[in-house]
C-alpha atoms as a PDB file:
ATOM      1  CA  UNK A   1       9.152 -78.261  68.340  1.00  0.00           C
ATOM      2  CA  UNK A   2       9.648 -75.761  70.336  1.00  0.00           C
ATOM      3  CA  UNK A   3       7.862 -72.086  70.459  1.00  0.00           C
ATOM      4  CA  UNK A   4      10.574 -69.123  70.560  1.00  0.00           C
ATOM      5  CA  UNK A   5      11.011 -67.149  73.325  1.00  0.00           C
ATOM      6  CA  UNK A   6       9.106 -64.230  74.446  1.00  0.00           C
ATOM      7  CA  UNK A   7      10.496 -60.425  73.789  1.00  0.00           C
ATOM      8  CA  UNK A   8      11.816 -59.491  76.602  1.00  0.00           C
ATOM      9  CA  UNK A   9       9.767 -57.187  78.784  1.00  0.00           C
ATOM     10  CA  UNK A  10      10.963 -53.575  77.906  1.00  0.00           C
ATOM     11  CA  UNK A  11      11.868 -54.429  74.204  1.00  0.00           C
ATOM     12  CA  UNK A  12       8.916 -52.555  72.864  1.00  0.00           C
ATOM     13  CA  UNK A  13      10.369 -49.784  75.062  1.00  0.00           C
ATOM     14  CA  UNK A  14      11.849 -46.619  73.442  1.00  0.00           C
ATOM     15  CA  UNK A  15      15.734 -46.730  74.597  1.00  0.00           C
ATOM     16  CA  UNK A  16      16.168 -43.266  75.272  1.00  0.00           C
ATOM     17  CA  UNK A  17      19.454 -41.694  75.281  1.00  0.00           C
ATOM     18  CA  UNK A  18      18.950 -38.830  77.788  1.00  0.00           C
ATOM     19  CA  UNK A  19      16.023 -38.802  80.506  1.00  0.00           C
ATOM     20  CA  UNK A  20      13.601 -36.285  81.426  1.00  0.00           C
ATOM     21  CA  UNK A  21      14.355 -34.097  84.138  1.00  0.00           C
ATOM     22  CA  UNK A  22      13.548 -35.308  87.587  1.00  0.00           C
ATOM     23  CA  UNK A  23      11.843 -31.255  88.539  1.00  0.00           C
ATOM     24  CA  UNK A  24      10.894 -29.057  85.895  1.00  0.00           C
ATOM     25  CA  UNK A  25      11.227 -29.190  81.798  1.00  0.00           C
ATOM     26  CA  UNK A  26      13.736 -30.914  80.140  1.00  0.00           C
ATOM     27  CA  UNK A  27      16.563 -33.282  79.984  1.00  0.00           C
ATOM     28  CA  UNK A  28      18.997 -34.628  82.513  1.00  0.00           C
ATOM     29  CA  UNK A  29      22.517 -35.557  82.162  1.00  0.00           C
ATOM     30  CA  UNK A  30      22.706 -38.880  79.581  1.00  0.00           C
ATOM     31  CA  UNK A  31      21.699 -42.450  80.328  1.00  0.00           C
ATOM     32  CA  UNK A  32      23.135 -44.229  77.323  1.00  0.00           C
ATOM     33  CA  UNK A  33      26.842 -44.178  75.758  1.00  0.00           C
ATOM     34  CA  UNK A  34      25.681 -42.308  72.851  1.00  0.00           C
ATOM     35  CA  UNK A  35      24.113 -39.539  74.815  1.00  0.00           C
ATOM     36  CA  UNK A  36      27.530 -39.305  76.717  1.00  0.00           C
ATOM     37  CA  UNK A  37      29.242 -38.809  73.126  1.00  0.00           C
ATOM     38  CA  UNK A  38      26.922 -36.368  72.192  1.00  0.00           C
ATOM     39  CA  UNK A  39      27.252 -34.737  75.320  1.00  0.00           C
ATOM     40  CA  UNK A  40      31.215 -34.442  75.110  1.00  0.00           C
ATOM     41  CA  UNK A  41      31.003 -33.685  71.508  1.00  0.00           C
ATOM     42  CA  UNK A  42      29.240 -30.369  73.057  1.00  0.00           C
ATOM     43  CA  UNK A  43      31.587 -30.152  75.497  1.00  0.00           C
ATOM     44  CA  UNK A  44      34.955 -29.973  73.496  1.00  0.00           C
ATOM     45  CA  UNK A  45      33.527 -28.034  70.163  1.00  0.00           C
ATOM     46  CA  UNK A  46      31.719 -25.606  72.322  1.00  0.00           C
ATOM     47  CA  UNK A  47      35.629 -23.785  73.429  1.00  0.00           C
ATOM     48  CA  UNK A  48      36.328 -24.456  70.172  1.00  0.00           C
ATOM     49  CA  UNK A  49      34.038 -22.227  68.892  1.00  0.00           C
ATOM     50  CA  UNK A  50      34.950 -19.771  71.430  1.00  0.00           C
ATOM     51  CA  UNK A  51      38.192 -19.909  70.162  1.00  0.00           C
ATOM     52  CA  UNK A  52      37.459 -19.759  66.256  1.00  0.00           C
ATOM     53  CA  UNK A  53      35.137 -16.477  67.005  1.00  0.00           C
ATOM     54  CA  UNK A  54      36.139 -14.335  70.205  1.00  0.00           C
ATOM     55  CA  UNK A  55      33.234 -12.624  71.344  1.00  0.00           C
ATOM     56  CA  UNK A  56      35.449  -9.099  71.966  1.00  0.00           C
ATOM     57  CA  UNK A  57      36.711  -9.765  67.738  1.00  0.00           C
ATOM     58  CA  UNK A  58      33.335 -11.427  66.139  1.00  0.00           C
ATOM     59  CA  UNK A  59      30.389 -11.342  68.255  1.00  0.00           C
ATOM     60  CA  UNK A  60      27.801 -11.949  65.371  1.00  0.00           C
ATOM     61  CA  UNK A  61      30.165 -15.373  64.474  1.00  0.00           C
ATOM     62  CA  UNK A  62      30.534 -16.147  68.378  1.00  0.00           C
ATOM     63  CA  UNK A  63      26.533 -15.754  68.866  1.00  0.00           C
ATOM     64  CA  UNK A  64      25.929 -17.727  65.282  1.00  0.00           C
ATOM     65  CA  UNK A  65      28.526 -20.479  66.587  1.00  0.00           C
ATOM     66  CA  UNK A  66      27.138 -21.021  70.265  1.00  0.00           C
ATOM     67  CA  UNK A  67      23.494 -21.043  69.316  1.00  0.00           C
ATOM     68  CA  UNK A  68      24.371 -23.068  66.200  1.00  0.00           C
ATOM     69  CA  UNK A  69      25.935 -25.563  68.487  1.00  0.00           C
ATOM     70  CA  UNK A  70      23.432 -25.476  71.577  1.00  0.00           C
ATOM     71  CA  UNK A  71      20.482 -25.815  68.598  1.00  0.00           C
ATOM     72  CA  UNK A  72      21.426 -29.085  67.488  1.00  0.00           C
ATOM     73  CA  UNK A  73      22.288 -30.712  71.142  1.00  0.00           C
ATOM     74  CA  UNK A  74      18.354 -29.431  71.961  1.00  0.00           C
ATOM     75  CA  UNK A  75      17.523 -30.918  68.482  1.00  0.00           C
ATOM     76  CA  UNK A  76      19.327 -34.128  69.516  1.00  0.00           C
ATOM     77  CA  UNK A  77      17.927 -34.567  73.017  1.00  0.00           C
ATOM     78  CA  UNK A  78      14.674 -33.783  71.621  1.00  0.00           C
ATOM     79  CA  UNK A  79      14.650 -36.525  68.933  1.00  0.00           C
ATOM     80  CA  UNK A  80      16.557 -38.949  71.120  1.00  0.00           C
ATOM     81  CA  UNK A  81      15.334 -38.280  74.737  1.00  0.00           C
ATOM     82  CA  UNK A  82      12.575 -38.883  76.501  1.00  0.00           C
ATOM     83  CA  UNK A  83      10.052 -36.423  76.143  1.00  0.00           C
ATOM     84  CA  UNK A  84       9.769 -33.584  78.209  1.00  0.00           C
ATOM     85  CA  UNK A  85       6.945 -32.520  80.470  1.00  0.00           C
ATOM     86  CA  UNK A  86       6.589 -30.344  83.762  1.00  0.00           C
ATOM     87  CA  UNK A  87       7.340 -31.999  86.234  1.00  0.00           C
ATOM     88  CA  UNK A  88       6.776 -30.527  89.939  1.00  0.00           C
ATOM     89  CA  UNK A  89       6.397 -33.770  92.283  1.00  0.00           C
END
Protein backbone atom coordinates (compact mmCIF):
# COMPACT_ATOMS: atom_id res chain seq x y z
CA UNK A 1 0.00 0.00 0.00
CA UNK A 2 1.06 2.98 -0.70
CA UNK A 3 0.69 6.47 1.40
CA UNK A 4 -0.72 9.44 -0.91
CA UNK A 5 1.21 12.13 -1.80
CA UNK A 6 1.99 15.17 0.08
CA UNK A 7 0.01 18.69 -0.68
CA UNK A 8 2.02 20.42 -2.54
CA UNK A 9 3.99 23.17 -0.85
CA UNK A 10 1.91 26.43 -1.39
CA UNK A 11 -1.54 24.60 -1.44
CA UNK A 12 -2.49 25.91 1.94
CA UNK A 13 -1.56 29.24 0.30
CA UNK A 14 -4.29 31.87 -0.38
CA UNK A 15 -4.23 32.24 -4.41
CA UNK A 16 -4.63 35.76 -4.62
CA UNK A 17 -5.92 37.40 -7.61
CA UNK A 18 -4.21 40.83 -7.43
CA UNK A 19 -0.91 41.51 -5.28
CA UNK A 20 -0.07 44.10 -2.90
CA UNK A 21 1.67 46.99 -4.05
CA UNK A 22 5.40 46.77 -4.26
CA UNK A 23 5.67 50.86 -2.41
CA UNK A 24 2.90 52.19 -0.60
CA UNK A 25 -0.95 50.92 0.08
CA UNK A 26 -2.71 48.89 -2.12
CA UNK A 27 -2.99 46.68 -5.06
CA UNK A 28 -0.94 46.19 -8.18
CA UNK A 29 -1.97 45.33 -11.58
CA UNK A 30 -3.54 41.43 -11.49
CA UNK A 31 -1.64 38.18 -11.10
CA UNK A 32 -4.34 35.68 -11.94
CA UNK A 33 -6.80 35.42 -15.11
CA UNK A 34 -9.68 36.35 -13.07
CA UNK A 35 -8.16 39.50 -11.74
CA UNK A 36 -7.37 40.39 -15.48
CA UNK A 37 -11.29 39.92 -16.18
CA UNK A 38 -12.18 41.91 -13.45
CA UNK A 39 -9.79 44.37 -14.36
CA UNK A 40 -11.13 44.74 -18.09
CA UNK A 41 -14.61 44.44 -16.92
CA UNK A 42 -13.57 47.99 -15.24
CA UNK A 43 -11.99 48.97 -18.08
CA UNK A 44 -14.80 48.71 -20.80
CA UNK A 45 -18.01 49.57 -18.39
CA UNK A 46 -16.16 52.44 -16.92
CA UNK A 47 -16.66 54.64 -20.76
CA UNK A 48 -19.69 53.11 -20.70
CA UNK A 49 -20.85 54.80 -17.93
CA UNK A 50 -19.39 57.90 -19.17
CA UNK A 51 -21.39 57.53 -21.99
CA UNK A 52 -24.86 56.55 -20.30
CA UNK A 53 -24.40 59.82 -17.89
CA UNK A 54 -22.27 62.81 -19.41
CA UNK A 55 -20.88 64.67 -16.71
CA UNK A 56 -21.82 68.30 -18.61
CA UNK A 57 -25.91 66.52 -18.85
CA UNK A 58 -26.05 64.35 -15.39
CA UNK A 59 -23.32 64.92 -13.07
CA UNK A 60 -25.14 63.43 -9.93
CA UNK A 61 -25.71 59.98 -12.36
CA UNK A 62 -21.99 60.35 -13.76
CA UNK A 63 -20.56 60.72 -9.99
CA UNK A 64 -23.21 57.79 -8.74
CA UNK A 65 -21.97 55.62 -11.86
CA UNK A 66 -18.05 56.09 -11.50
CA UNK A 67 -17.95 55.66 -7.76
CA UNK A 68 -20.54 52.87 -8.05
CA UNK A 69 -18.18 51.19 -10.40
CA UNK A 70 -14.67 52.05 -8.74
CA UNK A 71 -16.55 50.77 -5.20
CA UNK A 72 -16.98 47.36 -6.20
CA UNK A 73 -13.39 46.86 -8.11
CA UNK A 74 -11.92 48.18 -4.38
CA UNK A 75 -14.53 45.74 -2.89
CA UNK A 76 -13.21 43.02 -5.23
CA UNK A 77 -9.48 43.53 -4.80
CA UNK A 78 -10.10 43.77 -1.23
CA UNK A 79 -11.87 40.38 -0.85
CA UNK A 80 -9.72 38.75 -3.49
CA UNK A 81 -6.21 40.36 -3.13
CA UNK A 82 -3.68 40.18 -0.98
CA UNK A 83 -3.98 42.34 1.81
CA UNK A 84 -2.74 45.64 1.88
CA UNK A 85 -0.16 47.19 4.16
CA UNK A 86 2.41 50.19 3.93
CA UNK A 87 4.94 49.33 2.41
CA UNK A 88 8.14 51.76 2.20
CA UNK A 89 11.26 49.30 1.63
Amino acid sequence: MTSPAPPPPDADRPHYWFPAKRYGWGWGLPCAWQGWLVLAGYLILLPLAVWMFPPEKTLPGFLAGVSGLSAVLVAICWWKGEPPRWRWR
